[in-house]
PDB file of N, CA and C in Angstrom:
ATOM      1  N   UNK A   1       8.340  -9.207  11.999  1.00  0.00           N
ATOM      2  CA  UNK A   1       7.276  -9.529  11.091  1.00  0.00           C
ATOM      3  C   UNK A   1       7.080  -8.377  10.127  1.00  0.00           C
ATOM      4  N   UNK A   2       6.436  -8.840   8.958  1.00  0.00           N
ATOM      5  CA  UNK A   2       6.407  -7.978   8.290  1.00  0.00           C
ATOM      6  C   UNK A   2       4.891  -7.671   7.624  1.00  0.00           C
ATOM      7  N   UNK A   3       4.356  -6.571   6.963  1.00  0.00           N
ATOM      8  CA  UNK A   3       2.790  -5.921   6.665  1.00  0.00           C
ATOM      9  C   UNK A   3       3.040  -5.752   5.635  1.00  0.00           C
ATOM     10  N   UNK A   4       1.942  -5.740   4.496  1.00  0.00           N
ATOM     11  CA  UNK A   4       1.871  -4.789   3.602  1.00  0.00           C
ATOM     12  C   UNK A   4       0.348  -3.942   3.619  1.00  0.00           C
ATOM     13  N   UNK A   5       0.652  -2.594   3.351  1.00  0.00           N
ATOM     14  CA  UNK A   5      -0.423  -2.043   3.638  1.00  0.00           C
ATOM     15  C   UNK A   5      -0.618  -1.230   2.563  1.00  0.00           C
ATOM     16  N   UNK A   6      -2.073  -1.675   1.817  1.00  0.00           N
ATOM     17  CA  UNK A   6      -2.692  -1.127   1.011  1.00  0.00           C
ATOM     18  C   UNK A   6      -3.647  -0.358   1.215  1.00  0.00           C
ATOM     19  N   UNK A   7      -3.260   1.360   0.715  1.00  0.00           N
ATOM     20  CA  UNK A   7      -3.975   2.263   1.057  1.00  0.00           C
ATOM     21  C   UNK A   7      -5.172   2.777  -0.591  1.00  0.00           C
ATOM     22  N   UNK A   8      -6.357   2.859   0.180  1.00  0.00           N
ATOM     23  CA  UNK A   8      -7.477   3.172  -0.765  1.00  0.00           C
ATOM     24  C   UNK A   8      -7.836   4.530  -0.328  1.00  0.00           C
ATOM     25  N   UNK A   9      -8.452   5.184  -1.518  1.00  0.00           N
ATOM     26  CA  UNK A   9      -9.737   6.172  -1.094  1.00  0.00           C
ATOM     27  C   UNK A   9     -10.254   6.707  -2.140  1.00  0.00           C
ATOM     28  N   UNK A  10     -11.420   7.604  -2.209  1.00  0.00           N
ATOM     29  CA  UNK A  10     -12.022   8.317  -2.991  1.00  0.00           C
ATOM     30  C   UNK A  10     -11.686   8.489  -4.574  1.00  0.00           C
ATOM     31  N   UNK A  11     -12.129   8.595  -5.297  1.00  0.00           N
ATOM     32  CA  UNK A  11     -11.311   8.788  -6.487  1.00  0.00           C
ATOM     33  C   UNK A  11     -11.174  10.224  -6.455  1.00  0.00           C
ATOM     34  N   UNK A  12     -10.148  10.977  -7.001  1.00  0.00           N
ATOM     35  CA  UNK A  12      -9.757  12.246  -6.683  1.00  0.00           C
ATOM     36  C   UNK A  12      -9.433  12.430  -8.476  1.00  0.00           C
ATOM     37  N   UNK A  13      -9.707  13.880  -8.626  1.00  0.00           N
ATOM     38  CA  UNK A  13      -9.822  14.592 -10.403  1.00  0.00           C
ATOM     39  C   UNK A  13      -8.144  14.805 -10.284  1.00  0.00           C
ATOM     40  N   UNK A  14      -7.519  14.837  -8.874  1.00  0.00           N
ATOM     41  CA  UNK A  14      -6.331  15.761  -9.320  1.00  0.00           C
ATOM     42  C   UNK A  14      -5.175  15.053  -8.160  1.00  0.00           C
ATOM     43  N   UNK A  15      -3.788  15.055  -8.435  1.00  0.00           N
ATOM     44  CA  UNK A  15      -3.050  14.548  -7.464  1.00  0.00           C
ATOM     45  C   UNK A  15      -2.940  15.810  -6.229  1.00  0.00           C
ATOM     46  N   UNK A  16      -2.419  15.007  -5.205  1.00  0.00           N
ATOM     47  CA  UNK A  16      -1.853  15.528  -4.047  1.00  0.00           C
ATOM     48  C   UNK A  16      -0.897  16.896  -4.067  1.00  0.00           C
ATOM     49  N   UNK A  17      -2.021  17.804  -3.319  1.00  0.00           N
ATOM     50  CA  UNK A  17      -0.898  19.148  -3.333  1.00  0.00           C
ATOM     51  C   UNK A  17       1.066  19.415  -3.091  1.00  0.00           C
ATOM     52  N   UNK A  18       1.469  19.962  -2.899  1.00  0.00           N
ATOM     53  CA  UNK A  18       2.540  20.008  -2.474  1.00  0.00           C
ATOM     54  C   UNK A  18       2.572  20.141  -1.235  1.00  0.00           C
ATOM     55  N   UNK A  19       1.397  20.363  -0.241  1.00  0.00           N
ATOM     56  CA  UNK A  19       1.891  20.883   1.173  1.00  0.00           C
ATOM     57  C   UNK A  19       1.668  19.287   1.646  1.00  0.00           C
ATOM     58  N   UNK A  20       0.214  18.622   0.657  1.00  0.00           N
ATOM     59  CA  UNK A  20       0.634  16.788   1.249  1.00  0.00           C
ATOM     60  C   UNK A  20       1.533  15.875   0.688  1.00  0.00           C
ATOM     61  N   UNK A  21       2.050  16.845  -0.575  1.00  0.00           N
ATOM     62  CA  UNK A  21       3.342  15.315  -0.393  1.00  0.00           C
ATOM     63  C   UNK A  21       4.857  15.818   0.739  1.00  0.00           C
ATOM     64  N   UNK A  22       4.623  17.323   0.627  1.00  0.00           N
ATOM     65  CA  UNK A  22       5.868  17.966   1.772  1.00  0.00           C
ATOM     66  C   UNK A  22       5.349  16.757   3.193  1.00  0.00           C
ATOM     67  N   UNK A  23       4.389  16.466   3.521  1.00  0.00           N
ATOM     68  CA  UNK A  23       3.813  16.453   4.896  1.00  0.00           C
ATOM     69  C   UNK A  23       4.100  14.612   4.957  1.00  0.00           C
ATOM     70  N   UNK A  24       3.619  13.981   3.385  1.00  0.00           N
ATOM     71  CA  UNK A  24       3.854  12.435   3.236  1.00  0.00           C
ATOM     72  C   UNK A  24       5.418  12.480   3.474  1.00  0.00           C
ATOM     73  N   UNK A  25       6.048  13.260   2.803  1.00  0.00           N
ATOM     74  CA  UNK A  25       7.683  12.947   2.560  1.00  0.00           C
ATOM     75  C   UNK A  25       8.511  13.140   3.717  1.00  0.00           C
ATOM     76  N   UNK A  26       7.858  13.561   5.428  1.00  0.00           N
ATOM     77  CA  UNK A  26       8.171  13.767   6.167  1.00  0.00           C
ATOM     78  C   UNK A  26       7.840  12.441   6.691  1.00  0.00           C
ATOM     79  N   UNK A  27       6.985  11.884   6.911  1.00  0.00           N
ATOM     80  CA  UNK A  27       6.603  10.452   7.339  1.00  0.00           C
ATOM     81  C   UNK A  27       7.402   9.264   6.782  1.00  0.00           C
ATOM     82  N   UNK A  28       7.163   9.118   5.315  1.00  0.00           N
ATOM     83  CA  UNK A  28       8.326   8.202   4.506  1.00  0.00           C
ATOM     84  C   UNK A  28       9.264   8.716   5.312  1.00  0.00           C
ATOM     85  N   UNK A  29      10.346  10.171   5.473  1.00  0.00           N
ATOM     86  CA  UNK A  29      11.409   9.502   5.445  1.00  0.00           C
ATOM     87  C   UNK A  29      12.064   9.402   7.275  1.00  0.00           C
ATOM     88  N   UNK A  30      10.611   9.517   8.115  1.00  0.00           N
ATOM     89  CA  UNK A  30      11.157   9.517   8.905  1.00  0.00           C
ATOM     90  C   UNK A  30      10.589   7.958   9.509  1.00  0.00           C
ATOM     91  N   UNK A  31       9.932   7.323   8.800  1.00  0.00           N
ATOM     92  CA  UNK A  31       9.625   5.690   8.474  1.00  0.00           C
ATOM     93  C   UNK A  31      10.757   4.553   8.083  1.00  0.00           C
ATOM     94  N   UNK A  32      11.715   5.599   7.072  1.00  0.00           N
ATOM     95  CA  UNK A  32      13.083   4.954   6.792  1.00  0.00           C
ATOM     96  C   UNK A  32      14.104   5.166   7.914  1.00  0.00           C
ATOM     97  N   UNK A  33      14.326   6.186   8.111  1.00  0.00           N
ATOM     98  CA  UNK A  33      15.424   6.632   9.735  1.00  0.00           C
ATOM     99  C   UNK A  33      14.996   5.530  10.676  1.00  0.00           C
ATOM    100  N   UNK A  34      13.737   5.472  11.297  1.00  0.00           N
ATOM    101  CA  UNK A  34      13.425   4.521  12.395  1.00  0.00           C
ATOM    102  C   UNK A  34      13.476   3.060  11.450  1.00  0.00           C
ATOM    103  N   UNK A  35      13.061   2.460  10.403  1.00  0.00           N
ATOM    104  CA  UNK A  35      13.528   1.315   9.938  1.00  0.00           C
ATOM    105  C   UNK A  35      12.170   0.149   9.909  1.00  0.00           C
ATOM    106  N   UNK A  36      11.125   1.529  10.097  1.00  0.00           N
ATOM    107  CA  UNK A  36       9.704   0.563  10.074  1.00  0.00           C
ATOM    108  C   UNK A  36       8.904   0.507   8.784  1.00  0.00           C
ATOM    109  N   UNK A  37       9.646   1.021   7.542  1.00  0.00           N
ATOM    110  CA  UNK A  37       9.209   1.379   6.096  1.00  0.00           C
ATOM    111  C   UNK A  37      10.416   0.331   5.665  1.00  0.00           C
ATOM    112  N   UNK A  38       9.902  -0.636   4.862  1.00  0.00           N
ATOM    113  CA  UNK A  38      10.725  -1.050   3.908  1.00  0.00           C
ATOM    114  C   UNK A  38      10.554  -0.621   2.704  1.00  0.00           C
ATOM    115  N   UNK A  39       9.709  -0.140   2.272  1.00  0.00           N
ATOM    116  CA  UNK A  39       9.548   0.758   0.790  1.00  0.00           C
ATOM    117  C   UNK A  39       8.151   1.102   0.905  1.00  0.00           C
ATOM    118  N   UNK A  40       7.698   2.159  -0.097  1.00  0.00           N
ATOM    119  CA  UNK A  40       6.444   2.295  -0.229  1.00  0.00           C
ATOM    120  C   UNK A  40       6.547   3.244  -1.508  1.00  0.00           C
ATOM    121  N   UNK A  41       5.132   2.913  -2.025  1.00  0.00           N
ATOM    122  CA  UNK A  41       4.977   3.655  -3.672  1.00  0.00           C
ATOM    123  C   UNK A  41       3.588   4.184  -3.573  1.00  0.00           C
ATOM    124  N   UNK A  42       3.369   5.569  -4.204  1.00  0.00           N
ATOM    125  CA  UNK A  42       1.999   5.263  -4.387  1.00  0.00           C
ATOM    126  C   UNK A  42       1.465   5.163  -6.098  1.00  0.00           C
ATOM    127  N   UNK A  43       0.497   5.196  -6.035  1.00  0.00           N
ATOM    128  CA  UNK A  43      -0.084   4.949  -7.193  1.00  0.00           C
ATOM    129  C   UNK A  43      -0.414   6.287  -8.282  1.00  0.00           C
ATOM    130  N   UNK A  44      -0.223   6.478  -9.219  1.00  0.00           N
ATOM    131  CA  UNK A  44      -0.733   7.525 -10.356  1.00  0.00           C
ATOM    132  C   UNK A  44      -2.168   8.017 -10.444  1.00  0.00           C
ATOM    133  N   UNK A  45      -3.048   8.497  -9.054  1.00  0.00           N
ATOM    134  CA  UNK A  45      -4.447   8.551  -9.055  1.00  0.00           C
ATOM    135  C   UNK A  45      -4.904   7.493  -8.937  1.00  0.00           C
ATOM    136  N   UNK A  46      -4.581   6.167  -9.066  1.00  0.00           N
ATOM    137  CA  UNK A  46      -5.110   4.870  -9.122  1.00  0.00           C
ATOM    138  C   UNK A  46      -6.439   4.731  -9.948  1.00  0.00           C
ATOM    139  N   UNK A  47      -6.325   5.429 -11.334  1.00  0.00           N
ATOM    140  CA  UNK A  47      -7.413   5.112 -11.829  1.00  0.00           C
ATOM    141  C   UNK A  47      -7.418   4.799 -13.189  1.00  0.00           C
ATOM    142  N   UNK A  48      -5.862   4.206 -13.358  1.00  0.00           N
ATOM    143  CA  UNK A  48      -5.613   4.269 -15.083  1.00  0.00           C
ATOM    144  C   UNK A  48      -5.225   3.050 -15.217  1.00  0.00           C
ATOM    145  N   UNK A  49      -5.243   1.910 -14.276  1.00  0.00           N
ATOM    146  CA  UNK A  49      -5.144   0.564 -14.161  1.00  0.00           C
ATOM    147  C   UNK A  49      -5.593  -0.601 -15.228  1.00  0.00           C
ATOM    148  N   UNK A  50      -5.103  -1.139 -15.275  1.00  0.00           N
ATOM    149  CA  UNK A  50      -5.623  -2.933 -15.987  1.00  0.00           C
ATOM    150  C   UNK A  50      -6.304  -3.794 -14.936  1.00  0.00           C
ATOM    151  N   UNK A  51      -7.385  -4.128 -15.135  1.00  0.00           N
ATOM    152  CA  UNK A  51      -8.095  -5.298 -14.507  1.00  0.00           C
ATOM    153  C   UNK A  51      -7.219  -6.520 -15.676  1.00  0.00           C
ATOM    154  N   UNK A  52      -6.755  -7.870 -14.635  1.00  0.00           N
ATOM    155  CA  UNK A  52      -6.867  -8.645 -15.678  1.00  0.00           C
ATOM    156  C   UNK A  52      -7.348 -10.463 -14.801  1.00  0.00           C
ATOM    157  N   UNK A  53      -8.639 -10.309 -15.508  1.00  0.00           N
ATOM    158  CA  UNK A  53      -9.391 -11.366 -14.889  1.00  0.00           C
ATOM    159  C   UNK A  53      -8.861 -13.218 -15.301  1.00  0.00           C
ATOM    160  N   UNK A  54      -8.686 -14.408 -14.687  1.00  0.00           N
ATOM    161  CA  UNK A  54      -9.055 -15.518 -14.769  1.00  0.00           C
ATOM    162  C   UNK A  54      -9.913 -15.755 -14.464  1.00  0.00           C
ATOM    163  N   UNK A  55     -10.958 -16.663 -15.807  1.00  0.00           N
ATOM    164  CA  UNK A  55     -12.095 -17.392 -14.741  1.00  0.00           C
ATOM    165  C   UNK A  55     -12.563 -18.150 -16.460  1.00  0.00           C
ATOM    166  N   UNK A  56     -12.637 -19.432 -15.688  1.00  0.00           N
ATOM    167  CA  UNK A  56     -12.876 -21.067 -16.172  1.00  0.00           C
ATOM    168  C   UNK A  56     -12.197 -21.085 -17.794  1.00  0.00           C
ATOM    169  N   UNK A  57     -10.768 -20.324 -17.330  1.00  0.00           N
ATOM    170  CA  UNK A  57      -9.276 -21.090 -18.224  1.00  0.00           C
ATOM    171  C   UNK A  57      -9.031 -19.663 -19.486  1.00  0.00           C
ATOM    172  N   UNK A  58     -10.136 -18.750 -19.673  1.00  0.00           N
ATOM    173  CA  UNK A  58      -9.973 -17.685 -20.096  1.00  0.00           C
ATOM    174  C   UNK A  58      -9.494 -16.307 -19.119  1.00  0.00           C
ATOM    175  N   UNK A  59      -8.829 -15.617 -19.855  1.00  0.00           N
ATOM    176  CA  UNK A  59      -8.290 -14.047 -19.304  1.00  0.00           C
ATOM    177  C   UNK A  59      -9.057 -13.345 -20.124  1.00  0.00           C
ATOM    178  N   UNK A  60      -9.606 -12.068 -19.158  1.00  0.00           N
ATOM    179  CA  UNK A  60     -10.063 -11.086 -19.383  1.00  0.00           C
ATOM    180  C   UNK A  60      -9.443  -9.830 -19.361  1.00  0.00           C
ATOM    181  N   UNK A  61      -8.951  -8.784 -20.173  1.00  0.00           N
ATOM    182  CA  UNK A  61      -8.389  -7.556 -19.949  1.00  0.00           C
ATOM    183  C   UNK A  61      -8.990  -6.376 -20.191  1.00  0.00           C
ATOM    184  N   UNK A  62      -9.285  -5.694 -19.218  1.00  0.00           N
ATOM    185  CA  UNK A  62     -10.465  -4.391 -18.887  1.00  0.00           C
ATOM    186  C   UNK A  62      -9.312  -3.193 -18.865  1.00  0.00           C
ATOM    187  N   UNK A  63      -8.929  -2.262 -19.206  1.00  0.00           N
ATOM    188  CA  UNK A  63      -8.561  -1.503 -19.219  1.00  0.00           C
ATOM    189  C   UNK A  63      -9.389  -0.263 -18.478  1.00  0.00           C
ATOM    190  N   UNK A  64      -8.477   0.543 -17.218  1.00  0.00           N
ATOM    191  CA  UNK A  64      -9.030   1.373 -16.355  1.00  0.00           C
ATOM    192  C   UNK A  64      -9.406   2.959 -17.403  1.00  0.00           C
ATOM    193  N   UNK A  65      -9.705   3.715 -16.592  1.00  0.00           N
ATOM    194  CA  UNK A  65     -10.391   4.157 -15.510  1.00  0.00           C
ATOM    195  C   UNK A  65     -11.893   3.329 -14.959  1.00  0.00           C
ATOM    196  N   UNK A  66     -11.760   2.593 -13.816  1.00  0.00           N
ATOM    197  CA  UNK A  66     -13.062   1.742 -13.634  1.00  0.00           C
ATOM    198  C   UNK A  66     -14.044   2.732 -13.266  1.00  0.00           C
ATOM    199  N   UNK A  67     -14.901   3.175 -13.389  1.00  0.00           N
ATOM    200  CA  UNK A  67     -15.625   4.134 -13.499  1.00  0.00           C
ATOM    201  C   UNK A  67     -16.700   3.782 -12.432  1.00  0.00           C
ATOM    202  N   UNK A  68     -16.700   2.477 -12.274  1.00  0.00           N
ATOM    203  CA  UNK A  68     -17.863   1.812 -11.385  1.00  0.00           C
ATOM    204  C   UNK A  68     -16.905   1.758  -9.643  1.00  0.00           C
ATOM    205  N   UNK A  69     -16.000   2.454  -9.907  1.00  0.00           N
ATOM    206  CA  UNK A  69     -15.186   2.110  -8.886  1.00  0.00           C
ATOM    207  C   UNK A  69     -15.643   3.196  -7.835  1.00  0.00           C
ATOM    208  N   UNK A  70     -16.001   2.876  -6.090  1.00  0.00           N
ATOM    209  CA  UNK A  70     -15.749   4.005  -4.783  1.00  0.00           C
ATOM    210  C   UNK A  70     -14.444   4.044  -4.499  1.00  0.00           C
ATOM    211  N   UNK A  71     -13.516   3.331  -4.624  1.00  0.00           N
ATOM    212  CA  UNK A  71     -12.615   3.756  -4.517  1.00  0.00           C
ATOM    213  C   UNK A  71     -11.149   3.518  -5.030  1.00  0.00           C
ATOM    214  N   UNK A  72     -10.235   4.008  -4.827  1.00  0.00           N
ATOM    215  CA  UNK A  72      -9.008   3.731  -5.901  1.00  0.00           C
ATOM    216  C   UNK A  72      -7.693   3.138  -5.090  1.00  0.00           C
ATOM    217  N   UNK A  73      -7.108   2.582  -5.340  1.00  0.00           N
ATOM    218  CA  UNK A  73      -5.457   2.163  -4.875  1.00  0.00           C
ATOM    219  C   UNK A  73      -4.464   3.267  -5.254  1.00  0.00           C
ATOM    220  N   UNK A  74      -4.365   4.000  -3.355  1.00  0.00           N
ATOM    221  CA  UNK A  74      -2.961   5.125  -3.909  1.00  0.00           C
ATOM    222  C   UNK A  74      -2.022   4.898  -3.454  1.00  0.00           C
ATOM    223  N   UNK A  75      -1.777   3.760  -3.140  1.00  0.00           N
ATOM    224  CA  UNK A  75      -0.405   3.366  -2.613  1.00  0.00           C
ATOM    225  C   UNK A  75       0.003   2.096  -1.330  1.00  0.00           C
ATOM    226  N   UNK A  76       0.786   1.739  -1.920  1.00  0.00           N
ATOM    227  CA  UNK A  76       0.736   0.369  -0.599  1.00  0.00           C
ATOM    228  C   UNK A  76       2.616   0.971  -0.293  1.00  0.00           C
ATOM    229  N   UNK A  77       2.809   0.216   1.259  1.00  0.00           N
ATOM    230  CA  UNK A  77       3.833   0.326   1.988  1.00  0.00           C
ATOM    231  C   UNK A  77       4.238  -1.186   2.313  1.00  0.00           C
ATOM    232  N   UNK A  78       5.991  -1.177   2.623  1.00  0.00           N
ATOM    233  CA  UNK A  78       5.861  -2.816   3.147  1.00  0.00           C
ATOM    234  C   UNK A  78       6.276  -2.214   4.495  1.00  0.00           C
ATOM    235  N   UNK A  79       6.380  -2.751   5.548  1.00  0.00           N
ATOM    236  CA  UNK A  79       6.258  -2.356   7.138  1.00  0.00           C
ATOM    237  C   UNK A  79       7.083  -3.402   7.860  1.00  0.00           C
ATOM    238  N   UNK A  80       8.159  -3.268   8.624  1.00  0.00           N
ATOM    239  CA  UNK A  80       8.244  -4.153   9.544  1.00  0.00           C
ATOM    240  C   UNK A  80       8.511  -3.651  10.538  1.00  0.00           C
ATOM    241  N   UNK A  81       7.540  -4.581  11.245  1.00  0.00           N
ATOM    242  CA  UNK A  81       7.173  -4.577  12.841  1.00  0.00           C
ATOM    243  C   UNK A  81       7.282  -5.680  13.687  1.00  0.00           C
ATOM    244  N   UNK A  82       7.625  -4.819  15.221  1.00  0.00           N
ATOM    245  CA  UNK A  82       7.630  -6.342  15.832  1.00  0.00           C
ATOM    246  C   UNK A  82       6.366  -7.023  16.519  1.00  0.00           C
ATOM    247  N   UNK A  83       5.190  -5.956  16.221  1.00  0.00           N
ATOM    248  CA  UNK A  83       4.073  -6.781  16.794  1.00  0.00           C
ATOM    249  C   UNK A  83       2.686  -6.533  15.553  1.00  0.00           C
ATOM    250  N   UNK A  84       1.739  -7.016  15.888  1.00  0.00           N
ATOM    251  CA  UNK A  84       0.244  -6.893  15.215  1.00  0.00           C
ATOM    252  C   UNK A  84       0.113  -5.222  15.683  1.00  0.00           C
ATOM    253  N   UNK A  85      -0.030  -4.733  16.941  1.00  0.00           N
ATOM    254  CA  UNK A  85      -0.493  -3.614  16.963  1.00  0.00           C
ATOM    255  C   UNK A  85       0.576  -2.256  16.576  1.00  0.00           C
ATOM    256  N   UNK A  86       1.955  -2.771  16.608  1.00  0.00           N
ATOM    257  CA  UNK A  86       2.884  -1.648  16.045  1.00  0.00           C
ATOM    258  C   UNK A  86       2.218  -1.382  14.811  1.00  0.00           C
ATOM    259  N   UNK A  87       1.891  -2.758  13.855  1.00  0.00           N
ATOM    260  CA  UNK A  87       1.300  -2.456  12.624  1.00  0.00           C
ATOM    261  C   UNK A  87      -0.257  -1.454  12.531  1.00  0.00           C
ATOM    262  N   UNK A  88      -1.184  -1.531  13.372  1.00  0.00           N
ATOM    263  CA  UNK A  88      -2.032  -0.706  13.128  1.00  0.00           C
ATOM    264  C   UNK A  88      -2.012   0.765  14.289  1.00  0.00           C
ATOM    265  N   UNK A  89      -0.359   0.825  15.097  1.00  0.00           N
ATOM    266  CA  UNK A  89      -0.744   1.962  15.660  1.00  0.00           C
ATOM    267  C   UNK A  89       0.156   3.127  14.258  1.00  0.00           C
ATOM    268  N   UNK A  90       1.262   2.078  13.390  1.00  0.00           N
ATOM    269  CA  UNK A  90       1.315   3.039  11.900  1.00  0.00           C
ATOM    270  C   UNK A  90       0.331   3.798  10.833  1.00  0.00           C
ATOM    271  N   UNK A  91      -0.490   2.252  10.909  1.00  0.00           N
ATOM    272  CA  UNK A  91      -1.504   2.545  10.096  1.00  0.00           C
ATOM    273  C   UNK A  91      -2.668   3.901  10.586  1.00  0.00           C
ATOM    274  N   UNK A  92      -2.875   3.771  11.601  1.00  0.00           N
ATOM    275  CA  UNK A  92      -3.013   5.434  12.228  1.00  0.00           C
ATOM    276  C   UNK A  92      -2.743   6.755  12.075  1.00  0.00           C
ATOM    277  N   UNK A  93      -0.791   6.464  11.850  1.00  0.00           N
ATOM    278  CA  UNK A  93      -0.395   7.450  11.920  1.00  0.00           C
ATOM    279  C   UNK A  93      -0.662   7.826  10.636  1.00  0.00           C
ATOM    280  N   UNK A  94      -0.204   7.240   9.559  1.00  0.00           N
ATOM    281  CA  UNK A  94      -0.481   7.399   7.932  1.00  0.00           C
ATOM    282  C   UNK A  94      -1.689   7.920   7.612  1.00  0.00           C
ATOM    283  N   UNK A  95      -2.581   7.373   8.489  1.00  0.00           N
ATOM    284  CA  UNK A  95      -4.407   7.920   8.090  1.00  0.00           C
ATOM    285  C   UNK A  95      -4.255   9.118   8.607  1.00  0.00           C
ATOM    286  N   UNK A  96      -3.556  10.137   9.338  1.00  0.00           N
ATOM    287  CA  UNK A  96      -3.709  11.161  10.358  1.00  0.00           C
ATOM    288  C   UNK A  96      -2.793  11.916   9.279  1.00  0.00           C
ATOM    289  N   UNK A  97      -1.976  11.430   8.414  1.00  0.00           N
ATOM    290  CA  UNK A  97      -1.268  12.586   7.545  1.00  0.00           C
ATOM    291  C   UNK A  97      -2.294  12.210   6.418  1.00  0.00           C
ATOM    292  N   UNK A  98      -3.111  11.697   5.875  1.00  0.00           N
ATOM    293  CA  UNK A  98      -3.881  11.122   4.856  1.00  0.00           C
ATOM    294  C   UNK A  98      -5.149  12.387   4.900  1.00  0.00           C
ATOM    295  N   UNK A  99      -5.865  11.964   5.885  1.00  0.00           N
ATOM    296  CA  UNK A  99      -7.059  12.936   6.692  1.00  0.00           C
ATOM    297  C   UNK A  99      -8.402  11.849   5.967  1.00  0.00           C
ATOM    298  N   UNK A 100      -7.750  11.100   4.927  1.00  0.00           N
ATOM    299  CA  UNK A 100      -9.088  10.313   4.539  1.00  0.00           C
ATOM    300  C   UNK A 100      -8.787   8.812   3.552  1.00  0.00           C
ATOM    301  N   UNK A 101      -9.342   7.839   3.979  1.00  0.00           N
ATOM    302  CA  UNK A 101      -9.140   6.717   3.093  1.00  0.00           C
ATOM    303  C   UNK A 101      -9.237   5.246   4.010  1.00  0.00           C
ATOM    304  N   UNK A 102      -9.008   4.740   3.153  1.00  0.00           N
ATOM    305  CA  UNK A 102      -8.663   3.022   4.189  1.00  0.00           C
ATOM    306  C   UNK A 102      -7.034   2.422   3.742  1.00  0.00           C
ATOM    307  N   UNK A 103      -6.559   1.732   5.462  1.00  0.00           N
ATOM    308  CA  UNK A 103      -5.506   0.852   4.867  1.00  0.00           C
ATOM    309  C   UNK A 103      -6.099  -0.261   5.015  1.00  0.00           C
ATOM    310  N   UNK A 104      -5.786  -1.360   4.253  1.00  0.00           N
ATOM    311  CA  UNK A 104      -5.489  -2.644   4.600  1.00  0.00           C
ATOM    312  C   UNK A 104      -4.765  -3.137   5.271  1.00  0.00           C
ATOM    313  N   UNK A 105      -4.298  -4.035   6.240  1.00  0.00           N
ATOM    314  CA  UNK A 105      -3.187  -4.934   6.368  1.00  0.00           C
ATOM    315  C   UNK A 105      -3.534  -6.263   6.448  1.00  0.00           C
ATOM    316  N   UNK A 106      -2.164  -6.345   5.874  1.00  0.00           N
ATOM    317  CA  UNK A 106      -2.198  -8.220   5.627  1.00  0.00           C
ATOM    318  C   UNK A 106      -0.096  -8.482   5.726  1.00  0.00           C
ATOM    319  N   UNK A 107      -0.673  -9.265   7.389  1.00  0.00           N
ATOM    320  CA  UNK A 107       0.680  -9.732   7.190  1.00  0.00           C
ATOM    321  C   UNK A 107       1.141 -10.564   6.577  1.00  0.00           C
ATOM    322  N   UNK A 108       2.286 -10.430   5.741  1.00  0.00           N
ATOM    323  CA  UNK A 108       3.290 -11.565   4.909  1.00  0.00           C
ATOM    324  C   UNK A 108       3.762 -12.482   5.617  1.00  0.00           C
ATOM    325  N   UNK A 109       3.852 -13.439   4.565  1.00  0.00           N
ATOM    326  CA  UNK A 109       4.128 -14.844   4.669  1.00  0.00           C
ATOM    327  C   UNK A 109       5.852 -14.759   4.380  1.00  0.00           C
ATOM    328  N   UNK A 110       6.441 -14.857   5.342  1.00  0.00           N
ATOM    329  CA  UNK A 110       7.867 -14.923   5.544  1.00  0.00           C
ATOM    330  C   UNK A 110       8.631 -16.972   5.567  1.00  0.00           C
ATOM    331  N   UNK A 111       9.225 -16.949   3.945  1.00  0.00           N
ATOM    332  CA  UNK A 111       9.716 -18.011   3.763  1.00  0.00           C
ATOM    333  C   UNK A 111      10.985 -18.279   4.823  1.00  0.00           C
ATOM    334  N   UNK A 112      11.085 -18.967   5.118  1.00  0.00           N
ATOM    335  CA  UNK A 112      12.276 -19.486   5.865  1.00  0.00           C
ATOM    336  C   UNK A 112      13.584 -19.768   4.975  1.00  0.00           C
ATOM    337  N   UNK A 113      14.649 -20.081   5.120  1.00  0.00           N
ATOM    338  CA  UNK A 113      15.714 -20.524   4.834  1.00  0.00           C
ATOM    339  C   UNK A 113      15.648 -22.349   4.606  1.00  0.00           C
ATOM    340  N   UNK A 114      15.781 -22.667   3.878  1.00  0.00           N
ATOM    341  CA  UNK A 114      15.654 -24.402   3.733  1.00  0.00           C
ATOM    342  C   UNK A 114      17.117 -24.999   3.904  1.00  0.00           C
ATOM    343  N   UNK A 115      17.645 -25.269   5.115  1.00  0.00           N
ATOM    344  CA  UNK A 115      18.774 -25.764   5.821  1.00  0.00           C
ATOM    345  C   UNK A 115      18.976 -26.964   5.330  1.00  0.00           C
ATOM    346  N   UNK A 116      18.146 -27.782   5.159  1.00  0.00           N
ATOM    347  CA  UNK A 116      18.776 -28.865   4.307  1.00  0.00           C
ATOM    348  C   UNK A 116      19.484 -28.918   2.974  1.00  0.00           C
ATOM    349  N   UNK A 117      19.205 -27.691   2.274  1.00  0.00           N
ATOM    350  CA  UNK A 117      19.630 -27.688   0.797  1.00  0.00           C
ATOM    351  C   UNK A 117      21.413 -27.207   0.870  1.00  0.00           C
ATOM    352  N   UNK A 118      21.785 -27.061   2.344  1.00  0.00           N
ATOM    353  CA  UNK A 118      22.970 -26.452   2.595  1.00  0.00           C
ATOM    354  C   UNK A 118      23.695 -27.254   2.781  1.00  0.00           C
ATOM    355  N   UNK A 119      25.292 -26.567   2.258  1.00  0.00           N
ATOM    356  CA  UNK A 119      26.169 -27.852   2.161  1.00  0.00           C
ATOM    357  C   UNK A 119      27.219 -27.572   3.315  1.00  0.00           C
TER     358      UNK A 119
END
C-alpha cells in the first residue's frame, strides 16, 4: 500500500540550516536504500504559493504569501508500506528529525490493471 504524506508547520523567515538538511538527507536516503520512500520534495518555505479557487463555475487566483496562514506546506513524501501503522511509525520518525510540525496521511487509491482490455 501506498501514503502520501503531507508535512506542515510554522511559517519560518528562513530555510533549513545545513546541519537539518545534512540530518533530512540522511533519512531520504536511507528511506530510498530500505525502499519505503518513493519520492519526496519539499516545498520553497511554502509561502510563495497560488491559491486557485472553484466555486459556482468561476476561478479564483490569490497569489501567496497567505499571510492569514498558521501554517505552511514543506513538503510531502509518497511511502510504501505494508501496513497502516508502518505508515505512522515513519511518520514519527520524520517528526523526530523535523523536531516540529504536522504530517498528514492519506492512503492512495491504487488503480488496478483492467484485464479485460487485454488481448
Amino acid at each position: 500500500m501506498r501514503y502520501i504524506s503531507i508535512y506542515t508547520h510554522p511559517p519560518r523567515s528562513t530555510g533549513p540550516s545545513q546541519e537539518e538538511i545534512a540530518v533530512m538527507t540522511k533519512l531520504v536516503e536511507e528511506g530510498q536504500r530500505e525502499g519505503w520512500l518513493v519520492i519526496t520534495e519539499g516545498v520553497a518555505f511554502g509561502q510563495t504559493g497560488v491559491r486557485v479557487q472553484a466555486e459556482g463555475g468561476k476561478l479564483t487566483v490569490t497569489d501567496g504569501p497567505f499571510t492569514e496562514a498558521k501554517e505552511v506546506i514543506g513538503g510531502y513524501a509518497i511511502l510504501k508500506v505494508k501496513s497502516h501503522e508502518e505508515a505512522l511509525a515513519l511518520a514519527r520518525k520524520f517528526l523526530a528529525v523535523t523536531g516540529e510540525g504536522t504530517c498528514e496521511m492519506y492512503q492512495l487509491f491504487e488503480m488496478q490493471p483492467d484485464d479485460s482490455r487485454r488481448h
